[in-house]
Structures are given as structure tokens and as C-alpha cells.
C-alpha atoms as a PDB file:
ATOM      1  CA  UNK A   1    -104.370 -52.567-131.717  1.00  0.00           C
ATOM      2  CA  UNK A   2    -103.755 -56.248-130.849  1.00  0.00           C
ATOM      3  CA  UNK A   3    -106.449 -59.329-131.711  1.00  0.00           C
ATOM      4  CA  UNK A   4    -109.393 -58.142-129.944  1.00  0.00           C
ATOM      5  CA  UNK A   5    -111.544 -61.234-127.899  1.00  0.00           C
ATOM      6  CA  UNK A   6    -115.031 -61.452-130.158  1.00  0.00           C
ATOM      7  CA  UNK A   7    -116.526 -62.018-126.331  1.00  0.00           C
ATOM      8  CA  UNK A   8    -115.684 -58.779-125.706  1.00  0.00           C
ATOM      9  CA  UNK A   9    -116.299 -56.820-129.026  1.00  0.00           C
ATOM     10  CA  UNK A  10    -119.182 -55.003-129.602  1.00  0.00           C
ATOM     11  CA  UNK A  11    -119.821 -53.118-132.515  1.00  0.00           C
ATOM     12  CA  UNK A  12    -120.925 -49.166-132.109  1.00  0.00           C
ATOM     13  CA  UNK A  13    -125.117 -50.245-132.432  1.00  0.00           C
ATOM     14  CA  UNK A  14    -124.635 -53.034-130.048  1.00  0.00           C
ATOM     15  CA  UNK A  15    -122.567 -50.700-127.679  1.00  0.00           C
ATOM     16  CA  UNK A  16    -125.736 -48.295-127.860  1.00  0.00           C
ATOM     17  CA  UNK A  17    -128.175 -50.750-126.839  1.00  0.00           C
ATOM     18  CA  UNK A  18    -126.162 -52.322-124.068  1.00  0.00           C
ATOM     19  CA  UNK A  19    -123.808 -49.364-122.949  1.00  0.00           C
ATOM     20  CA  UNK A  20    -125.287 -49.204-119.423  1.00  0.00           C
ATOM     21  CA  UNK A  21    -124.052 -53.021-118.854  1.00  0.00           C
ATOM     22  CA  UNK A  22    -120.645 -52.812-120.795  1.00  0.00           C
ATOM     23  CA  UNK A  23    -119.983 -50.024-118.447  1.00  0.00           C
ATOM     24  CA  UNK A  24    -120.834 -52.396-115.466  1.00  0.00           C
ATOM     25  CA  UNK A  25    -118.319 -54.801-117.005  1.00  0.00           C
ATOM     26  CA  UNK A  26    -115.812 -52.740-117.538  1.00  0.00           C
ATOM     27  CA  UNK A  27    -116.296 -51.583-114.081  1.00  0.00           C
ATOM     28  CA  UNK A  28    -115.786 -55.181-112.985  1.00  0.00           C
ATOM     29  CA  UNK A  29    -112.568 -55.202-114.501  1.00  0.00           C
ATOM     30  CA  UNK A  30    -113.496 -57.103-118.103  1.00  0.00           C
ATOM     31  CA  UNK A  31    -111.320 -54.599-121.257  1.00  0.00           C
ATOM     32  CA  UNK A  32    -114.290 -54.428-123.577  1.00  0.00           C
ATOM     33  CA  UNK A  33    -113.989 -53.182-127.138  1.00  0.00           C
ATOM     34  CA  UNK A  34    -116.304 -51.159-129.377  1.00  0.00           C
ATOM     35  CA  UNK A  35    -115.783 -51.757-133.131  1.00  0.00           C
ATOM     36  CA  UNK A  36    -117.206 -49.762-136.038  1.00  0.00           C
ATOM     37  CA  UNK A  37    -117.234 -51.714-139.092  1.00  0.00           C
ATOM     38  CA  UNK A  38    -115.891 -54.943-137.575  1.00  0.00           C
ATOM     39  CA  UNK A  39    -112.389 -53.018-136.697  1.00  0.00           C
ATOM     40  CA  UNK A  40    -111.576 -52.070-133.388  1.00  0.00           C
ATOM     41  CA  UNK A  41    -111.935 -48.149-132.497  1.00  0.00           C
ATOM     42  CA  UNK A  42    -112.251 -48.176-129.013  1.00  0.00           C
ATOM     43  CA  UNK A  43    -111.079 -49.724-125.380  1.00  0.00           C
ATOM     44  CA  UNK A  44    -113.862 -49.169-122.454  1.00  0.00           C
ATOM     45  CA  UNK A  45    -111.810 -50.274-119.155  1.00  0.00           C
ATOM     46  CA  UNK A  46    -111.891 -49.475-115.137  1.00  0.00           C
ATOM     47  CA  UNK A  47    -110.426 -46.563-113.951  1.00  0.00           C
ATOM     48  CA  UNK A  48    -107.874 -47.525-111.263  1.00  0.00           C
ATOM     49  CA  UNK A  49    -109.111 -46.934-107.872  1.00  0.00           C
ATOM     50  CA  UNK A  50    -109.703 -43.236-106.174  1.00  0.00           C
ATOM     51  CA  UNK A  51    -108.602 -42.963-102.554  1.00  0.00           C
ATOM     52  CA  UNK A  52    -111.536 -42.125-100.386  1.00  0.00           C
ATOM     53  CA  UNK A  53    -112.264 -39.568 -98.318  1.00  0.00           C
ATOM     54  CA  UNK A  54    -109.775 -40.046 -95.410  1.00  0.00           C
ATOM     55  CA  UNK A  55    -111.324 -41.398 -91.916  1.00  0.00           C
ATOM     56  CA  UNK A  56    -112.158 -39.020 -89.364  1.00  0.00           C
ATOM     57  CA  UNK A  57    -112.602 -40.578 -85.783  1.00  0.00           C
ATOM     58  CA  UNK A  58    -115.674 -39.386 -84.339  1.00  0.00           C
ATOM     59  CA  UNK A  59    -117.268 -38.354 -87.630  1.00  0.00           C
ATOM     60  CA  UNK A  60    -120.501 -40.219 -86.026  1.00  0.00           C
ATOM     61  CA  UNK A  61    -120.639 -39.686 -82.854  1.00  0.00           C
ATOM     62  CA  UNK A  62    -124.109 -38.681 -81.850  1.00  0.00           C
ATOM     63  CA  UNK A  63    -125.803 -40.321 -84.657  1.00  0.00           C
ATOM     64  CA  UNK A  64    -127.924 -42.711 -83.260  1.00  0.00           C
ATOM     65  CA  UNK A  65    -128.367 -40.875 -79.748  1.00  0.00           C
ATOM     66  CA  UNK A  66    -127.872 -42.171 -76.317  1.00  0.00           C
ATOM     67  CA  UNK A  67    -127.499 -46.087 -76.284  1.00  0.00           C
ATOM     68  CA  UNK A  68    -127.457 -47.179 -72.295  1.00  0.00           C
ATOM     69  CA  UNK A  69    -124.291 -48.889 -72.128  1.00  0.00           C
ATOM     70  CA  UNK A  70    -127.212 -52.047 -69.971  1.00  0.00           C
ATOM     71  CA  UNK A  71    -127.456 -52.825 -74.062  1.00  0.00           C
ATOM     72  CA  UNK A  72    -123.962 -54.472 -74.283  1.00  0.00           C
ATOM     73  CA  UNK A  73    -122.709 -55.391 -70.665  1.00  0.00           C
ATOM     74  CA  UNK A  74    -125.963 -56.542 -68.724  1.00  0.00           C
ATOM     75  CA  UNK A  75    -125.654 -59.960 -68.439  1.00  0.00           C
ATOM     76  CA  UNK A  76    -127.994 -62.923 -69.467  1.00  0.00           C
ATOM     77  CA  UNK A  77    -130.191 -64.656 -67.212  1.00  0.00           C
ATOM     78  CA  UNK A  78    -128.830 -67.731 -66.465  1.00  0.00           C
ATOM     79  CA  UNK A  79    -131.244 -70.101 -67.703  1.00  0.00           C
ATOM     80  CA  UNK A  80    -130.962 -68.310 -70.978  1.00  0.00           C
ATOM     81  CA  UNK A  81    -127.684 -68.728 -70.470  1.00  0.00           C
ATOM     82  CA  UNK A  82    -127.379 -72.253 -69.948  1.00  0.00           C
ATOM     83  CA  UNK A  83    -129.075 -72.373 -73.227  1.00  0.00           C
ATOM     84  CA  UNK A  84    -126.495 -71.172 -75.451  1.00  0.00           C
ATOM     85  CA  UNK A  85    -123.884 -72.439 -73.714  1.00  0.00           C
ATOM     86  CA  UNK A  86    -125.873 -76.035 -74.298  1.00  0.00           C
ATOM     87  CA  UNK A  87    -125.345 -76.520 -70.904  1.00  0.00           C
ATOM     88  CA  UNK A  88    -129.772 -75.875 -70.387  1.00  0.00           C
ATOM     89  CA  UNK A  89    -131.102 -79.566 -68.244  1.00  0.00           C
ATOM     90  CA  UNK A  90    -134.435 -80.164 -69.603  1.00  0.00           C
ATOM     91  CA  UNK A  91    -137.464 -80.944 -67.311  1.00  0.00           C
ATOM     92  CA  UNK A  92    -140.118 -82.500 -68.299  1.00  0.00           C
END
């Protein structure tokens, strides 16, 4: 096994204490190495990504129930309107 970085060596009772976060690491993509008597044993790395499960169109349909279409195309009022277009004249 090749030079292993002392930023990423633990040895095995470190490793113990701290496994749940050198997991996260190595999750992250950091090669992290677990040493027993100061010489490296092991390599704790990410697993190359899993395809996920492959889209189905429609899969949700139904899930939040009826939304009246009045939610997306009804227009603004005009003065509200005017507002965000910056185009609002204001009387005082």
C-alpha cells in the first residue's frame, strides 16, 4: 500500500469513535485509511453511484388532488400588476 495522507489515517480506536463521520467522508468522496499499529490495514472509500429507480411518467398523478387550473392562468389585477412590472404611479 502506497504513503498513506496522516489527514486521512486513523488508527482502529480512533476509527471506533468517529466511524459514523469517516463514513460521511468517505461518502463525500475523501479515501480514508484505518491503521492498526501505525501501518495501514484498511481503505474506507465511496461506492460508485447506483442507478435509480427508472422514471415513470405519471407515477404522481393524483397526489395532491384537484388543483383548479384559476391557480396558474388567472391573471393579476392590474394594479398589482403594474407593481411588479415597476410600472405602479404612486398617488399621494
Amino acid at each position: 500500500m502506497a504513503e498513506a495522507d496522516p489527514q486521512n489515517m486513523f488508527n482502529v480506536h480512533e476509527a471506533k469513535t468517529q466511524f459514523s463521520r469517516l463514513i460521511d467522508r468517505a461518502h463525500a468522496g475523501e479515501e480514508i485509511i484505518v491503521a492498526k499499529d501505525g501501518k495501514p490495514h484498511a481503505r474506507l472509500m465511496p461506492l460508485p453511484l447506483q442507478p435509480g429507480e427508472p422514471r415513470r411518467p405519471g407515477r404522481w398523478k393524483g397526489l395532491l388532488g384537484h388543483i383548479p387550473s384559476s391557480v396558474w392562468f388567472d391573471p393579476l389585477p392590474e394594479e398589482e400588476l403594474a407593481l411588479w412590472e415597476g410600472t405602479h404611479e404612486d398617488r399621494h
